[in-house]
PDB file of N, CA and C in Angstrom:
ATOM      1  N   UNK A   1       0.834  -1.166   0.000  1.00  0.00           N
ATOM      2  CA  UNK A   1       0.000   0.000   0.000  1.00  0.00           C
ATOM      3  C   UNK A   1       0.886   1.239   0.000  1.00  0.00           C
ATOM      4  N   UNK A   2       0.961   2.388  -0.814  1.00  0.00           N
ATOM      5  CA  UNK A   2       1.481   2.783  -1.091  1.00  0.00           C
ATOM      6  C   UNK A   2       1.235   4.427  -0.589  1.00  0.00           C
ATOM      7  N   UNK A   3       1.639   5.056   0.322  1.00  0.00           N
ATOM      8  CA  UNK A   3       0.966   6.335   0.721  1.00  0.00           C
ATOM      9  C   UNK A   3       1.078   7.744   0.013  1.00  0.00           C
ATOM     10  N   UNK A   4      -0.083   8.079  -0.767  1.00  0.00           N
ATOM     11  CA  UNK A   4       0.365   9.398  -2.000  1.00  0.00           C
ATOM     12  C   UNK A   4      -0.558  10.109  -1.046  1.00  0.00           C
ATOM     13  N   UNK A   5      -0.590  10.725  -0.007  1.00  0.00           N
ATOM     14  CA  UNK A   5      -1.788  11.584   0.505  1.00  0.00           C
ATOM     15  C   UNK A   5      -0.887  12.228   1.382  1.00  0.00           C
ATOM     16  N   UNK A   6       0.430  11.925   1.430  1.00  0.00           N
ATOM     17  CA  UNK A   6       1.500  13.049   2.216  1.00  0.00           C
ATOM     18  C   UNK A   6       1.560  14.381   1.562  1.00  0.00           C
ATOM     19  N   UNK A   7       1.642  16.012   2.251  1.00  0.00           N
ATOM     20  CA  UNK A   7       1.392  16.900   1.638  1.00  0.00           C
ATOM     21  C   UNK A   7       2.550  17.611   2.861  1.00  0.00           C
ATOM     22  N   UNK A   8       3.790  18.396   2.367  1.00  0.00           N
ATOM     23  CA  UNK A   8       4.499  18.722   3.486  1.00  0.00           C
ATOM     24  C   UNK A   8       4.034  19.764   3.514  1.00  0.00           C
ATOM     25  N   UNK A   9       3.578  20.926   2.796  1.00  0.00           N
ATOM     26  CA  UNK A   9       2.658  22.248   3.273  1.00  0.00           C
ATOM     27  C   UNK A   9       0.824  22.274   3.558  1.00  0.00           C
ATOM     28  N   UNK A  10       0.670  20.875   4.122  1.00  0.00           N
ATOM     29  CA  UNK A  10      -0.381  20.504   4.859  1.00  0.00           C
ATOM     30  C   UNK A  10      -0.916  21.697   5.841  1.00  0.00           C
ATOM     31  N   UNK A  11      -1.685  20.891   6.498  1.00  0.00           N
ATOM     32  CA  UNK A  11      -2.309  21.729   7.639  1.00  0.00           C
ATOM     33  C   UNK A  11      -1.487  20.526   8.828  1.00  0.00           C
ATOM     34  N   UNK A  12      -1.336  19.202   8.373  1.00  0.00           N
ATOM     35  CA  UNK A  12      -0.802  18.682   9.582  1.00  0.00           C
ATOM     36  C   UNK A  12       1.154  18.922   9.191  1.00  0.00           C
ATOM     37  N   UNK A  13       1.530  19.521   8.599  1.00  0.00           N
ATOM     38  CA  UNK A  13       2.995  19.540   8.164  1.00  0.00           C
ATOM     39  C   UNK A  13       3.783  20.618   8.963  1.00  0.00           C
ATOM     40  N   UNK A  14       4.678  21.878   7.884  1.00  0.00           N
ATOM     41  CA  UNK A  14       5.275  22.614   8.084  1.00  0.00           C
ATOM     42  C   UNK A  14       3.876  24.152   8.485  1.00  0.00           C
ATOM     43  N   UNK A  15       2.968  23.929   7.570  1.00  0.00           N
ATOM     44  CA  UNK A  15       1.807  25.576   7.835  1.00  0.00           C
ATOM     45  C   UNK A  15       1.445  24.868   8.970  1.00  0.00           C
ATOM     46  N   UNK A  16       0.844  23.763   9.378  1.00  0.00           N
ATOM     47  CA  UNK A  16       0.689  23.607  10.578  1.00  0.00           C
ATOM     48  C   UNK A  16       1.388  24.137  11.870  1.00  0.00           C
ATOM     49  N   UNK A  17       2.137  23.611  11.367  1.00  0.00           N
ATOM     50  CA  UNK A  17       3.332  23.723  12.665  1.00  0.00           C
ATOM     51  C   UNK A  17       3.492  25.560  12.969  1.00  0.00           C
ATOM     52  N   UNK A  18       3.899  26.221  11.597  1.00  0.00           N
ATOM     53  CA  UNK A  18       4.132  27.607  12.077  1.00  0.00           C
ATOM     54  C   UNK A  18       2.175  28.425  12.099  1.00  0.00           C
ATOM     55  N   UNK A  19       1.576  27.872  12.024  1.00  0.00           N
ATOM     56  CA  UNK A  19      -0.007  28.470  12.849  1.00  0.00           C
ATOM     57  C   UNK A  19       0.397  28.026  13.953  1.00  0.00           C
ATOM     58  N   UNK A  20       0.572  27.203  14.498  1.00  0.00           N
ATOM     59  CA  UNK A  20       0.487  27.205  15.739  1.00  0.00           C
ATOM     60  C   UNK A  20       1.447  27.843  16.720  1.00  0.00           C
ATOM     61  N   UNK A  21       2.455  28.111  15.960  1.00  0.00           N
ATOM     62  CA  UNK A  21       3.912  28.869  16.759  1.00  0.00           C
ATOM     63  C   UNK A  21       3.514  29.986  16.536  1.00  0.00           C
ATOM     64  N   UNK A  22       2.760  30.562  15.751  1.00  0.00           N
ATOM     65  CA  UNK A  22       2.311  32.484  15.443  1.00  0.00           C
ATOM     66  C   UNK A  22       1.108  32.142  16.418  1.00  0.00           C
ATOM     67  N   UNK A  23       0.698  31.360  16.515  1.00  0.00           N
ATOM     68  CA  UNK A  23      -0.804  31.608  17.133  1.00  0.00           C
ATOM     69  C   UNK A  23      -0.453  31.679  19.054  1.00  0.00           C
ATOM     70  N   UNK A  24       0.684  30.886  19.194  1.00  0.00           N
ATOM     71  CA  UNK A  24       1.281  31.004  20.713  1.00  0.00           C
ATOM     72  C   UNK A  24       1.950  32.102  20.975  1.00  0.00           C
ATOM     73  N   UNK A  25       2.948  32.765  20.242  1.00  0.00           N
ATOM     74  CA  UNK A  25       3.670  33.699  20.323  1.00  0.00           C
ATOM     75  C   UNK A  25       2.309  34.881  20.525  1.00  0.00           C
ATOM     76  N   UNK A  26       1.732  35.184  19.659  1.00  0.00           N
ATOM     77  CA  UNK A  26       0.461  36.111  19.921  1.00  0.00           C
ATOM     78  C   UNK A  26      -0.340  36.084  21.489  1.00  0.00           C
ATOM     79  N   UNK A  27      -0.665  35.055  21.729  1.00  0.00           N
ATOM     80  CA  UNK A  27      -1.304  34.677  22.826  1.00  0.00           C
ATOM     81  C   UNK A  27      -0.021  35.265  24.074  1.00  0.00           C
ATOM     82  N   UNK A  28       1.305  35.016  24.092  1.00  0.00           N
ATOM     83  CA  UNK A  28       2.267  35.267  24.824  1.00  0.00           C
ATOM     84  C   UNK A  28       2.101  36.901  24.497  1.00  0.00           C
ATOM     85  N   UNK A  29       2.088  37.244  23.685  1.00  0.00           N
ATOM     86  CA  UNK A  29       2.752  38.914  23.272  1.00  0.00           C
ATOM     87  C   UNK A  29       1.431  39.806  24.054  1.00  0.00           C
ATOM     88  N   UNK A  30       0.203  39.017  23.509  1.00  0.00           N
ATOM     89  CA  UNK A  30      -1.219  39.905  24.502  1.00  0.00           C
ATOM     90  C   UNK A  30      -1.211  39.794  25.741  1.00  0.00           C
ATOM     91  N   UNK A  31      -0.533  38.673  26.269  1.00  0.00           N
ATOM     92  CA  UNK A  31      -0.993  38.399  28.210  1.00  0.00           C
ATOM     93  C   UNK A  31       0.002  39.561  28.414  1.00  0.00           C
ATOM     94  N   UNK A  32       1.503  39.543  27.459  1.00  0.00           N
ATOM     95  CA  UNK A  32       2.597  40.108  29.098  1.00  0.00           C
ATOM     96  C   UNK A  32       1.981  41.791  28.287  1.00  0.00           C
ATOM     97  N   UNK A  33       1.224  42.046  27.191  1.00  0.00           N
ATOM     98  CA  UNK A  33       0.697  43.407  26.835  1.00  0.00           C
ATOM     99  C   UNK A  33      -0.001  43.729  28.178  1.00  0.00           C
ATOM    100  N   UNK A  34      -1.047  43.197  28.412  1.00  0.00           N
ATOM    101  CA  UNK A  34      -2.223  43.282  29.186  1.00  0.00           C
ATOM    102  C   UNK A  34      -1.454  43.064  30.780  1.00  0.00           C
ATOM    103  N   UNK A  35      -0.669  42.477  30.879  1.00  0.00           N
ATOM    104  CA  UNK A  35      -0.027  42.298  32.185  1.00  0.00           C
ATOM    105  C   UNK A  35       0.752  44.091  32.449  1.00  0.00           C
ATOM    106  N   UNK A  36       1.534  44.212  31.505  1.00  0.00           N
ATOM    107  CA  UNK A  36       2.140  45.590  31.388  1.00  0.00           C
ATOM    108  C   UNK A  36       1.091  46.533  31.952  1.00  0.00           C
ATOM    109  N   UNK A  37       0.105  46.321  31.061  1.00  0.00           N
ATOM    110  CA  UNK A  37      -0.968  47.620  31.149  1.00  0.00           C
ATOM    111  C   UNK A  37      -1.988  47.519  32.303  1.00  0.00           C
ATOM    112  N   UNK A  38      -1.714  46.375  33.071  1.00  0.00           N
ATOM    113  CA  UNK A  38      -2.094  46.273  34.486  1.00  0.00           C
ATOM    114  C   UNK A  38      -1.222  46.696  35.139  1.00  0.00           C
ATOM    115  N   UNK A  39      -0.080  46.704  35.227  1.00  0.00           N
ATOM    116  CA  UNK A  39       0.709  47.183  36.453  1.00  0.00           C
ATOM    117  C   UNK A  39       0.667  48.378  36.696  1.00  0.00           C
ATOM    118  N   UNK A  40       0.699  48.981  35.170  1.00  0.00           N
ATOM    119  CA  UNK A  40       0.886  50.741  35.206  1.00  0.00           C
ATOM    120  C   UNK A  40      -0.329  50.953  35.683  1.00  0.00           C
ATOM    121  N   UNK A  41      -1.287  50.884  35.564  1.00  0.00           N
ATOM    122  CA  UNK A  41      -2.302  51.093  35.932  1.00  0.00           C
ATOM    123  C   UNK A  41      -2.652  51.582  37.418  1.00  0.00           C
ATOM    124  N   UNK A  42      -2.127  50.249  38.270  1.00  0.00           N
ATOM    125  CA  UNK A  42      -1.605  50.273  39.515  1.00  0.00           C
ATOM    126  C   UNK A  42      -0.707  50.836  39.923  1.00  0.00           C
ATOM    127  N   UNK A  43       0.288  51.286  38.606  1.00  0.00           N
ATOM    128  CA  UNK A  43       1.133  51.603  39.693  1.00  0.00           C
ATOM    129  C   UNK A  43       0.825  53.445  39.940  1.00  0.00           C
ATOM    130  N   UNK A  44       0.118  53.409  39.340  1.00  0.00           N
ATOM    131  CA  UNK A  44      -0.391  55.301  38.908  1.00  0.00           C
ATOM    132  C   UNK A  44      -1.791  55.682  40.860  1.00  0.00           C
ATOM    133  N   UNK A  45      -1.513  54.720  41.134  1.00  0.00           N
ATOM    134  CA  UNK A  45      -2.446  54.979  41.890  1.00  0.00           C
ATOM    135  C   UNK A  45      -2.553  54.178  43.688  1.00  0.00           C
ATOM    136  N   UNK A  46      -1.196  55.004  43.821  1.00  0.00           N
ATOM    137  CA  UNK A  46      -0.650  54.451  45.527  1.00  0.00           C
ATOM    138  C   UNK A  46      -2.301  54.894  46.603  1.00  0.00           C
ATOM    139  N   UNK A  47      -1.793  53.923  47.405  1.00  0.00           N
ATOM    140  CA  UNK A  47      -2.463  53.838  48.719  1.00  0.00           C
ATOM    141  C   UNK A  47      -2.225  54.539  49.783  1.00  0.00           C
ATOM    142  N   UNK A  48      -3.398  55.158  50.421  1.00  0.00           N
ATOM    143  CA  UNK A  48      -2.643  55.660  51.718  1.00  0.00           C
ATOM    144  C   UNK A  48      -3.390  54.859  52.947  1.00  0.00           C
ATOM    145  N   UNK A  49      -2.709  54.887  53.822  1.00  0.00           N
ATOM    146  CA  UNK A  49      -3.474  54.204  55.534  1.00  0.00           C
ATOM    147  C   UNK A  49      -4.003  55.269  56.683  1.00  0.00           C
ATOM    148  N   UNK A  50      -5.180  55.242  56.603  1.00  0.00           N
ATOM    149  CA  UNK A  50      -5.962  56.355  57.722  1.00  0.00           C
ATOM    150  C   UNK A  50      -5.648  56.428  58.806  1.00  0.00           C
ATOM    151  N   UNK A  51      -5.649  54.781  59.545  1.00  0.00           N
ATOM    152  CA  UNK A  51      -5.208  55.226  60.853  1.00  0.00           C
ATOM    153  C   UNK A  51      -3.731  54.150  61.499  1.00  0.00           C
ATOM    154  N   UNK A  52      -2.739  54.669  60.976  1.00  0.00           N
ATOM    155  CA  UNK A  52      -1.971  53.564  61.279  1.00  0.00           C
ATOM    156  C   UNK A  52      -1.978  53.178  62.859  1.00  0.00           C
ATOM    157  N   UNK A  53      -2.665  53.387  63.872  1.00  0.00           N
ATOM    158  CA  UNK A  53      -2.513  52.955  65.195  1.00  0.00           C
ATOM    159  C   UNK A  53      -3.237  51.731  65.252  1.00  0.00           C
ATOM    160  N   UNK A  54      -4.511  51.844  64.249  1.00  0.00           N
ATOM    161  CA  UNK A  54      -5.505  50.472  64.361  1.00  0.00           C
ATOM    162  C   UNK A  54      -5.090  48.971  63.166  1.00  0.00           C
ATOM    163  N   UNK A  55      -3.970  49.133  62.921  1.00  0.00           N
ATOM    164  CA  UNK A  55      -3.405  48.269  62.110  1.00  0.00           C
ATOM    165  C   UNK A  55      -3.184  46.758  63.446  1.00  0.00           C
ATOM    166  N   UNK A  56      -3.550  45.770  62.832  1.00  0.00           N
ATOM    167  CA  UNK A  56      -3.496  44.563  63.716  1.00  0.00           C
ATOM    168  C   UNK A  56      -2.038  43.846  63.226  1.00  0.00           C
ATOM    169  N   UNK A  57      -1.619  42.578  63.873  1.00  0.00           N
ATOM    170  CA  UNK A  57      -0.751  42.057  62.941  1.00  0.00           C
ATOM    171  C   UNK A  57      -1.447  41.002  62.296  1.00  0.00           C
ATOM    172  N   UNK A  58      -2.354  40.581  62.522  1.00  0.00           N
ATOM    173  CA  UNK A  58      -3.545  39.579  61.745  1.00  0.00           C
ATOM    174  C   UNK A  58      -4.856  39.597  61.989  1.00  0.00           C
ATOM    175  N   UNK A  59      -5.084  40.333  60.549  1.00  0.00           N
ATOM    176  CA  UNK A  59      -6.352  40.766  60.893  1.00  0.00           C
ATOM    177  C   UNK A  59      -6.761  41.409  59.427  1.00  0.00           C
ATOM    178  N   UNK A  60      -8.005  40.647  58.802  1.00  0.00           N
ATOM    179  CA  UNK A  60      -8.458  41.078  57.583  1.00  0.00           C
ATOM    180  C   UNK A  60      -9.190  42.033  57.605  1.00  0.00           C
ATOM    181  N   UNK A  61      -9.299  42.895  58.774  1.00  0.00           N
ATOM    182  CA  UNK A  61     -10.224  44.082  58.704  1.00  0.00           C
ATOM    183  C   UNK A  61      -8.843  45.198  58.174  1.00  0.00           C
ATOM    184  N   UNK A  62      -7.683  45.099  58.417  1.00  0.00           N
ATOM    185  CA  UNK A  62      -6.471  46.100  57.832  1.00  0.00           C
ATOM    186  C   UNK A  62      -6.609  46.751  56.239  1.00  0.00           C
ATOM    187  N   UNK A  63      -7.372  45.570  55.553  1.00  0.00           N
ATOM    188  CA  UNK A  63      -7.784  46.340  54.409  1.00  0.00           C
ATOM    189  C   UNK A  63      -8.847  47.779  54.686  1.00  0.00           C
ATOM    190  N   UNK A  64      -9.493  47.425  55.376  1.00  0.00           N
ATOM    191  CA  UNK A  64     -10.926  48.806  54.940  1.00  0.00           C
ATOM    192  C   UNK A  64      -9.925  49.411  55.502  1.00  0.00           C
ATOM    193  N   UNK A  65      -8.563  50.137  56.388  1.00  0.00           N
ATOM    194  CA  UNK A  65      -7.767  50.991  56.860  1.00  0.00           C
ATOM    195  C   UNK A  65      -6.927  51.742  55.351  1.00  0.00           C
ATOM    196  N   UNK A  66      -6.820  51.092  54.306  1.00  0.00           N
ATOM    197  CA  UNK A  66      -6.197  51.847  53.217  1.00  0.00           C
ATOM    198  C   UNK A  66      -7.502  52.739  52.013  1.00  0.00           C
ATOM    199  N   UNK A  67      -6.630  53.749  51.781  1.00  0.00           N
ATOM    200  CA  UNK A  67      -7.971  54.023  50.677  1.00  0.00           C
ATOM    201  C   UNK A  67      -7.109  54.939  49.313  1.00  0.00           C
ATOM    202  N   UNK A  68      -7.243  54.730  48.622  1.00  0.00           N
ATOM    203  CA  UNK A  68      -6.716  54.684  46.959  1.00  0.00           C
ATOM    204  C   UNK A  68      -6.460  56.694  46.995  1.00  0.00           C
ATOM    205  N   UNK A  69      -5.393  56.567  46.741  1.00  0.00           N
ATOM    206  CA  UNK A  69      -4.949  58.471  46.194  1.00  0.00           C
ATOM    207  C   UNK A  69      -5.677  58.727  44.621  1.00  0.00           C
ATOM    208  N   UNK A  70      -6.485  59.784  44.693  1.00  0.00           N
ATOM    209  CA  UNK A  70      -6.463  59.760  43.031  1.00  0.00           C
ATOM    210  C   UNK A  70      -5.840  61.221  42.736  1.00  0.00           C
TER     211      UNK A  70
END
């Protein structure tokens, strides 16, 4: 049996292969985009603490004590 249905610029070959390496690289290039454009984001907009005397050392109420500079 003789196999004539090999095609090296297939979809399962070489175009295969580089769709899927452009299609990852993209996916990589948008997260650390979107990661970037989260940080700045944050970083444009420090915190201040109202009452530092009521700060606990464990204690999830320490959040409502900060509140965002704009």
């Amino acid at each position: 049996m003789e196999n004539t249905n090999r095609h090296i610029f297939s979809l399962h070959g070489i175009t295969g292969m580089l769709i899927a390496t452009l299609l990852l690289i993209s996916i990589l290039v948008g997260l650390t985009w979107w990661g970037i454009i989260a940080q700045q984001s944050v970083a444009d907009k420090p915190y201040k603490i109202e009452n530092p005397e009521q700060i606990q050392k464990i204690s999830k109420g320490n959040a409502a004590l900060k509140t965002v500079k704009e």
